[in-house]
Every structure is written in C-alpha cells, then in structure tokens.
C-alpha atoms as a PDB file:
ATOM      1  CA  UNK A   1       0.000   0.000   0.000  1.00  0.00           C
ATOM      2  CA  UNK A   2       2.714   2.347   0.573  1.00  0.00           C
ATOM      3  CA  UNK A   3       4.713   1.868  -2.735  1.00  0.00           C
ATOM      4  CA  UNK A   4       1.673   2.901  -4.371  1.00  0.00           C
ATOM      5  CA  UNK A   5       1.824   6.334  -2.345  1.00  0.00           C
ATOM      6  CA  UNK A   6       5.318   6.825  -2.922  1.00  0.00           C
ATOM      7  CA  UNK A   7       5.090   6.338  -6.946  1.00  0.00           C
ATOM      8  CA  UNK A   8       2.203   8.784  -6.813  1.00  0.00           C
ATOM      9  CA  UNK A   9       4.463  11.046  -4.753  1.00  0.00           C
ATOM     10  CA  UNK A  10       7.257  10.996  -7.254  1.00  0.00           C
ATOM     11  CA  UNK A  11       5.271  11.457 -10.304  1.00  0.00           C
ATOM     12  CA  UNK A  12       3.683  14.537  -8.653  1.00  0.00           C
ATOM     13  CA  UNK A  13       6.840  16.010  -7.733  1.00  0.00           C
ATOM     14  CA  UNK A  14       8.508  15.212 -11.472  1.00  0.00           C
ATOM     15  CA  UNK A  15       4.932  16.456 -13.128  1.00  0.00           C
ATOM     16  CA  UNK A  16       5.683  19.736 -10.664  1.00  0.00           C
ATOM     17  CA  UNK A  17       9.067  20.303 -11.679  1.00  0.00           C
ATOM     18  CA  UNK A  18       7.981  19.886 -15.516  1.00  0.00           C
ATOM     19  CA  UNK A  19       5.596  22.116 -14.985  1.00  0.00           C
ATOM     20  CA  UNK A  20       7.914  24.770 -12.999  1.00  0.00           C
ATOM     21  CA  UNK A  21      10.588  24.604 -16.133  1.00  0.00           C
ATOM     22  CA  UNK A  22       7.737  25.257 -18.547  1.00  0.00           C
ATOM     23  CA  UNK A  23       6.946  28.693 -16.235  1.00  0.00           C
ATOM     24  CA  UNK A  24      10.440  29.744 -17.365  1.00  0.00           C
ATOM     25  CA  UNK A  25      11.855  29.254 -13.082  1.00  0.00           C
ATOM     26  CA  UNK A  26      15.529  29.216 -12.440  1.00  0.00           C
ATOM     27  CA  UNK A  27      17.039  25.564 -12.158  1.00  0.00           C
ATOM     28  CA  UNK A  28      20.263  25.363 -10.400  1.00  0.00           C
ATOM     29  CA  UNK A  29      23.536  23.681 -10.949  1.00  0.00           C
ATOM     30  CA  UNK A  30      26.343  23.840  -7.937  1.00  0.00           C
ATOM     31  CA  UNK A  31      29.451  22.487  -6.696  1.00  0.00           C
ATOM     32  CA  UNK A  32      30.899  22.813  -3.367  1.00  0.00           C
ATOM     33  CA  UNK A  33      33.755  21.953  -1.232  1.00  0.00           C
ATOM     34  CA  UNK A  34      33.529  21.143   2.086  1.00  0.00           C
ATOM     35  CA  UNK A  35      34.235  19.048   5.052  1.00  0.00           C
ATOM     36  CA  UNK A  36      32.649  15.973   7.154  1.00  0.00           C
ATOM     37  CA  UNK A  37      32.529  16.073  11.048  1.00  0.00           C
ATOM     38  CA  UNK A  38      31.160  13.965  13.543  1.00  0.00           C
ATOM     39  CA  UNK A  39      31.867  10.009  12.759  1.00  0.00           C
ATOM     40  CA  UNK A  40      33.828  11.228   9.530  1.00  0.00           C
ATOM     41  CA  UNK A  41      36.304  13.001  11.690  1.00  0.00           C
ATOM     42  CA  UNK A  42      37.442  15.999   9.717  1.00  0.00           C
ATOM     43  CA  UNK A  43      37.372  14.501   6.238  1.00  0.00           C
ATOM     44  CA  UNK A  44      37.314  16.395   3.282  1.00  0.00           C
ATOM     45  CA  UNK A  45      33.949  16.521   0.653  1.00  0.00           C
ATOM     46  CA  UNK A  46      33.689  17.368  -2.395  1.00  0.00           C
ATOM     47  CA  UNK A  47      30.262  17.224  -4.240  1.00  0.00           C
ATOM     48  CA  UNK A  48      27.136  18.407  -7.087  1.00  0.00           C
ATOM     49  CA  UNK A  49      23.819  19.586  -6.501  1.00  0.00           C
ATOM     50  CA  UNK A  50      21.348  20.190  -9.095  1.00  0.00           C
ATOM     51  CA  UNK A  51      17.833  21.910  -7.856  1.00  0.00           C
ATOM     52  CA  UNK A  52      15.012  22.413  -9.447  1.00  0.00           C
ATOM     53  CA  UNK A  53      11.866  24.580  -8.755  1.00  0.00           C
ATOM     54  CA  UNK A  54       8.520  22.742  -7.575  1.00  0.00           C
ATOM     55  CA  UNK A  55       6.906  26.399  -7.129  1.00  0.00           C
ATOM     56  CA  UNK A  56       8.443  29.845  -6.361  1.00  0.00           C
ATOM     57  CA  UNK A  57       9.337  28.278  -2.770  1.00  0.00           C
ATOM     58  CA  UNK A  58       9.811  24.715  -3.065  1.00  0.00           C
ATOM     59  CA  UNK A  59      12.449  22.673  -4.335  1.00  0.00           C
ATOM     60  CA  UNK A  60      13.256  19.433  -4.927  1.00  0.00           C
ATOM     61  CA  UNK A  61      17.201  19.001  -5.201  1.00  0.00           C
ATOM     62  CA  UNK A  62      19.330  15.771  -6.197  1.00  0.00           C
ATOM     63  CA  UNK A  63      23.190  15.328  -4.765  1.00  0.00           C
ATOM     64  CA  UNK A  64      26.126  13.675  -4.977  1.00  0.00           C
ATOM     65  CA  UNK A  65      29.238  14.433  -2.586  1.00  0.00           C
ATOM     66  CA  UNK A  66      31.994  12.614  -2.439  1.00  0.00           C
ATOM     67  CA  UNK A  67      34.064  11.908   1.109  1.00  0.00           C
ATOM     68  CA  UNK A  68      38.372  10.796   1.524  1.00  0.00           C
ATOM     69  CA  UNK A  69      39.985  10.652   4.077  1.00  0.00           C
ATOM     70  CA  UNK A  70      43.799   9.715   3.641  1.00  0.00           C
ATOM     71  CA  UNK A  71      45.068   9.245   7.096  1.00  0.00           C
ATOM     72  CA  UNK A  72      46.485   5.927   7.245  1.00  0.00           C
ATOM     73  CA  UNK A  73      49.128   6.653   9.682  1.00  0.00           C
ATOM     74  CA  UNK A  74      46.573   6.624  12.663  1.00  0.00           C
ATOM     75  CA  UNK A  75      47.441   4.305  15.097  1.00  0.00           C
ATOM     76  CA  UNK A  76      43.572   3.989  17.422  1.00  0.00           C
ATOM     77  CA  UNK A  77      41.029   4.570  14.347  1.00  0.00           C
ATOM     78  CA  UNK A  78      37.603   5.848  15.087  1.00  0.00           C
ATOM     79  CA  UNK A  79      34.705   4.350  14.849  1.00  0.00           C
ATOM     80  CA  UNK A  80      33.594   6.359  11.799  1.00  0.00           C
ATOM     81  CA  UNK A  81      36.546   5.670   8.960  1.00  0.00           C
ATOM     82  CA  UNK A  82      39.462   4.050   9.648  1.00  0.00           C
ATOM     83  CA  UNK A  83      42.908   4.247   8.439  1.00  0.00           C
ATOM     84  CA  UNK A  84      42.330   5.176   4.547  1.00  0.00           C
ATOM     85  CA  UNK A  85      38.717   5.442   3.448  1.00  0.00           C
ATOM     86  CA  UNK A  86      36.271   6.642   0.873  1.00  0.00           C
ATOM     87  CA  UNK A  87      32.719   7.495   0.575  1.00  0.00           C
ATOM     88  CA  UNK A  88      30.171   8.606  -1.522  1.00  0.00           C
ATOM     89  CA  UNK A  89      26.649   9.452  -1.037  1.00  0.00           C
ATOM     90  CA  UNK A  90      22.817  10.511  -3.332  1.00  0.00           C
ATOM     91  CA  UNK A  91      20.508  12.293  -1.842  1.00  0.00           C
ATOM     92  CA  UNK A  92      17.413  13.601  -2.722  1.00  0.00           C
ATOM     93  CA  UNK A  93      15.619  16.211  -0.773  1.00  0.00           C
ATOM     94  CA  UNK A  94      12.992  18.688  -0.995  1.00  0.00           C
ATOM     95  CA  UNK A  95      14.261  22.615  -0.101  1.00  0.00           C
ATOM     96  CA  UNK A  96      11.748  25.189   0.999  1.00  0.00           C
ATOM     97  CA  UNK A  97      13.187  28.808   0.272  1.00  0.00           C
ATOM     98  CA  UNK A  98      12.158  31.678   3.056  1.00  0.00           C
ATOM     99  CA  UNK A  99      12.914  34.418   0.342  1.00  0.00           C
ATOM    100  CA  UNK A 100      11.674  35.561  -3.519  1.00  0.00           C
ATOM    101  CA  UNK A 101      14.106  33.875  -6.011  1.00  0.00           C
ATOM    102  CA  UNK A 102      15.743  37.348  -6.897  1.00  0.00           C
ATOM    103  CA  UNK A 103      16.707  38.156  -3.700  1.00  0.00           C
ATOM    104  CA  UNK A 104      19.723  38.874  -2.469  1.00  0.00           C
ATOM    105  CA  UNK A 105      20.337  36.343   0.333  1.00  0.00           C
ATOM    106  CA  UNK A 106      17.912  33.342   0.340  1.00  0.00           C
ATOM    107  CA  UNK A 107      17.695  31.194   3.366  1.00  0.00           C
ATOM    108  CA  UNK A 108      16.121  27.661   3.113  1.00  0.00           C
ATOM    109  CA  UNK A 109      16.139  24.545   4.938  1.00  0.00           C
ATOM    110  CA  UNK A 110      15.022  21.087   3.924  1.00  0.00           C
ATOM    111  CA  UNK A 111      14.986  17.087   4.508  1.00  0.00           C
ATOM    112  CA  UNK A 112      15.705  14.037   2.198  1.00  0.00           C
ATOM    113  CA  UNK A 113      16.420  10.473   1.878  1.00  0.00           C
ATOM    114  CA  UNK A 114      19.773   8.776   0.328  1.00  0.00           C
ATOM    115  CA  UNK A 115      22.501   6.594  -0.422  1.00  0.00           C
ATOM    116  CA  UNK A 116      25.908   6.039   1.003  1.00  0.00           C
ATOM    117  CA  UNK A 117      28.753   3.415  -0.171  1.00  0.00           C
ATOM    118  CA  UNK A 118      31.585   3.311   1.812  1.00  0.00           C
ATOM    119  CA  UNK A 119      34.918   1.744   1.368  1.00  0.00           C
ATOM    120  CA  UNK A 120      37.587   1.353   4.093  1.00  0.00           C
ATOM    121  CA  UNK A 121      41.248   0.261   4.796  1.00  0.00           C
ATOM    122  CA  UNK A 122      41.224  -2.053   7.582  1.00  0.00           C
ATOM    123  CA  UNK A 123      44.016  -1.453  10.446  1.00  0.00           C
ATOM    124  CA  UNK A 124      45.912  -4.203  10.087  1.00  0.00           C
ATOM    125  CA  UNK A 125      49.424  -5.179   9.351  1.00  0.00           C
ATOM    126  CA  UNK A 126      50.298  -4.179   5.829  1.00  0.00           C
ATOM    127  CA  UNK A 127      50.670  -7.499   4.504  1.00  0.00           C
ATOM    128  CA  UNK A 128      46.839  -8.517   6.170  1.00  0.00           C
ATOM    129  CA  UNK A 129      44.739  -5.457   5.202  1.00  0.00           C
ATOM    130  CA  UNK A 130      41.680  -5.605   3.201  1.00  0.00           C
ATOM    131  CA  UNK A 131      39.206  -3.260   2.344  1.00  0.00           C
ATOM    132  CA  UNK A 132      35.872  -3.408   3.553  1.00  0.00           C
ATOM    133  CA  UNK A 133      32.635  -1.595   1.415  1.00  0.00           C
ATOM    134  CA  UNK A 134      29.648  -1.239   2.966  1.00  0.00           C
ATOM    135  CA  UNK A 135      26.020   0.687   1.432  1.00  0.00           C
ATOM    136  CA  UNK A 136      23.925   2.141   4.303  1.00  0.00           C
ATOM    137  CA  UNK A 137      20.493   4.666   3.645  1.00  0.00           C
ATOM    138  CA  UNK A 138      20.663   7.800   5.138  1.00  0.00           C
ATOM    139  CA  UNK A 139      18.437  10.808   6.027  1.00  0.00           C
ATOM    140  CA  UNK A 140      19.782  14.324   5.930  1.00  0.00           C
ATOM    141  CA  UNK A 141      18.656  17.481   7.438  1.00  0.00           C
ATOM    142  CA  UNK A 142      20.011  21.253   5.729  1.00  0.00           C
ATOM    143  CA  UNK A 143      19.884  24.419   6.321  1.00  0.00           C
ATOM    144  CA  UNK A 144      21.446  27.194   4.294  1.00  0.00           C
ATOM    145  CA  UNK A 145      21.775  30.186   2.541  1.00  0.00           C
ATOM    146  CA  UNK A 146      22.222  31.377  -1.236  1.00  0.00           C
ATOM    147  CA  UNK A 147      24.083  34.790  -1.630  1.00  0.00           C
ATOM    148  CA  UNK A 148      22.991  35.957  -5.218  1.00  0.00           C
ATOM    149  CA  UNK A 149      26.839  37.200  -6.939  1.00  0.00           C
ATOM    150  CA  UNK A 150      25.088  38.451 -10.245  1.00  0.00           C
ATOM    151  CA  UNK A 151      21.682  37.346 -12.092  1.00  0.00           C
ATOM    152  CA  UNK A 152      23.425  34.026 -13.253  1.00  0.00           C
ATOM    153  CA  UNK A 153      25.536  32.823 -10.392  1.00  0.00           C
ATOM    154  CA  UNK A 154      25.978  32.840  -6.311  1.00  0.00           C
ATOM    155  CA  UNK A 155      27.146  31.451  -3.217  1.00  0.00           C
ATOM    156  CA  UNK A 156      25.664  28.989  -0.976  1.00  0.00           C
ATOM    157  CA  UNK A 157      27.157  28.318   1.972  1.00  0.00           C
ATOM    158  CA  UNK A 158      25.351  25.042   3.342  1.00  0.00           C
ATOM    159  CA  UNK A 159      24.978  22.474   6.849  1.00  0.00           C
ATOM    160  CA  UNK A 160      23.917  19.269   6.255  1.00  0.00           C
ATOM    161  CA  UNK A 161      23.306  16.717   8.746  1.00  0.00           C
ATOM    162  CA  UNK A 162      23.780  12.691   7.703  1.00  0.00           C
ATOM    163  CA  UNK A 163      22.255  10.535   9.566  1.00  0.00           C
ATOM    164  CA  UNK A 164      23.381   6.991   8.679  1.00  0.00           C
ATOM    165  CA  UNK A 165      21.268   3.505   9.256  1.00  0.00           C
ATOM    166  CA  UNK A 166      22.399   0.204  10.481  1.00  0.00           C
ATOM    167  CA  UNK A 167      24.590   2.499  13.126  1.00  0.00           C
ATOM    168  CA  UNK A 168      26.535   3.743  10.476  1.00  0.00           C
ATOM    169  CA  UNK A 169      26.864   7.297  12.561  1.00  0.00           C
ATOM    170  CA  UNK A 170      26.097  10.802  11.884  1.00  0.00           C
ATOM    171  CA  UNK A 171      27.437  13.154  10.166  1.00  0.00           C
ATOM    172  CA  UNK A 172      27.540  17.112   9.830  1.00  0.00           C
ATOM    173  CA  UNK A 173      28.951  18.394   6.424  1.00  0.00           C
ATOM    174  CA  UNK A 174      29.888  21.793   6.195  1.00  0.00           C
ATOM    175  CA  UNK A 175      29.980  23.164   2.379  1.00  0.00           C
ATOM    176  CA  UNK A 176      30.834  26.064   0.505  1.00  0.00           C
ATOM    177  CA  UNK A 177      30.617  26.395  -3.388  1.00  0.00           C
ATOM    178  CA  UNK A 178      29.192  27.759  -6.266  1.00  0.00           C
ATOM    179  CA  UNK A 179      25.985  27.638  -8.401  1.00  0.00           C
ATOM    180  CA  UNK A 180      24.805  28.821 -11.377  1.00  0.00           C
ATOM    181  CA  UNK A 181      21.310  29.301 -13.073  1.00  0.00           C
ATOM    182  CA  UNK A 182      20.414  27.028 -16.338  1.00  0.00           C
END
C-alpha cells in the first residue's frame, strides 16, 4: 500500500518540476567543497547539486558528494573511517526557500532520503589489510543560505546533517561552493 503512495508522490513532484521549467523558473547547478565532522572526523567533501523549482518556494534538489579521508598513519582509528577510506553518497531532498528567487540572500532549509557506499582500509598489518565496502540509507537534514553574486551565479554556503542507518553514525557536512542558473 505504501509503494503505491510513494510512486504517486514521485510522479507529482517530477509532473511539478515539468511544470515549474515550462513557467520559465531558475534551475540550479552547484558544486561545493567542504568538510565531514562527527563520525567522519574531519574529512574532506567534495560534491554536485542540481535543484530544481517545484513552485516559487519549493524545491526538490538531487546530490552527490563525495568523502576521503587519507590518514592511514593513525594508530587507534575511530569508529567512523578508519585508516584510509572513501565514501560517496545521493541524496534527494525537498528545499523550501524563506525568500523571492531574486533576492539577495535566500535562506532555506530542507529534509531528504539517500545513499551512502563506503569503502575502508582495515588497520591491520600491511601485509593482512583488506578493504571493507559497505552501502547504508541515510536521512539528511540542511539548512542554508544562497548569496545571489550576479543574475546568473551565487554562493551557498550550506549544513547538512547525515544521519546513517544500520549504526553507520552521523554526520555534519559543512559546504561552501558555487551555483549557477540554467
């Protein structure tokens, strides 16, 4: 009963987002560079967002960021990533805007649901280390703000909080990047 729901939900939201490019509203395009806290300890991100308009204040916004963290010289790993590890997540999430699109500085927040693969050097002796992958959903949490450069680009400056299933942690991501209007 519920997959029936959710198809109708996505078709509404695609039919919405059709229908908001057809009314001539800005999509978005972005990149941004950040970093992951919490159970990714400090790790750099690096990711793509592409949003696009459900109404003058709604979103819906798809992602993909991209996590390393090279430290394989620490002796007492933490829980999060250990020794030398990778990971990568999609997300989808709807955004609601508190300002007019040309404004100046736009706050929004939003939620979403997503996908995270991660891959990780064991701490073991060189000659017995593997690498264990492991995919986990997660849920996110954002809150932000868009600072309008000219009529075709910006800034967003962004918080985004991971929460991982299966005890795969939490995270809080930390971005700042670019965007542009196509």
């Amino acid at each position: 009963m519920t997959r029936p729901i959710i198809k109708s939900l996505i078709a509404a939201g695609l039919l919405a987002a059709l229908a908001g490019l057809a009314d001539g509203q800005d999509r978005e395009l972005g990149a941004g560079l950040g970093i992951g806290l919490g159970d990714f300890h400090g790790c750099p991100a690096f990711g793509l967002t592409a949003a696009f308009p459900l109404s003058p204040h709604l979103y819906i916004e798809a992602e993909s960021f991209y996590y390393f963290n090279p430290a394989e010289k620490e002796k007492n790993p933490p829980a999060g990533f250990h020794q030398s590890s990778m990971a990568a997540d999609l997300g989808l999430s709807g955004i609601c805007r508190f300002a007019q699109k040309r404004a100046r500085f736009i706050p929004y927040a939003g939620a979403g649901v997503g996908y995270l693969y991660s891959s990780v050097l064991t701490n073991r002796p060189p000659s017995a280390r593997t690498i264990e992958s492991r995919s986990r959903l997660l849920a996110a949490l954002a809150a932000g703000v868009l600072i309008r450069i000219s009529r075709l680009a910006g800034l967003r400056l962004e918080a985004r909080w991971l929460i991982i299933s299966a005890r795969g942690g939490r995270v809080l991501r930390m971005t700042a990047g670019l965007f542009t209007y196509f």
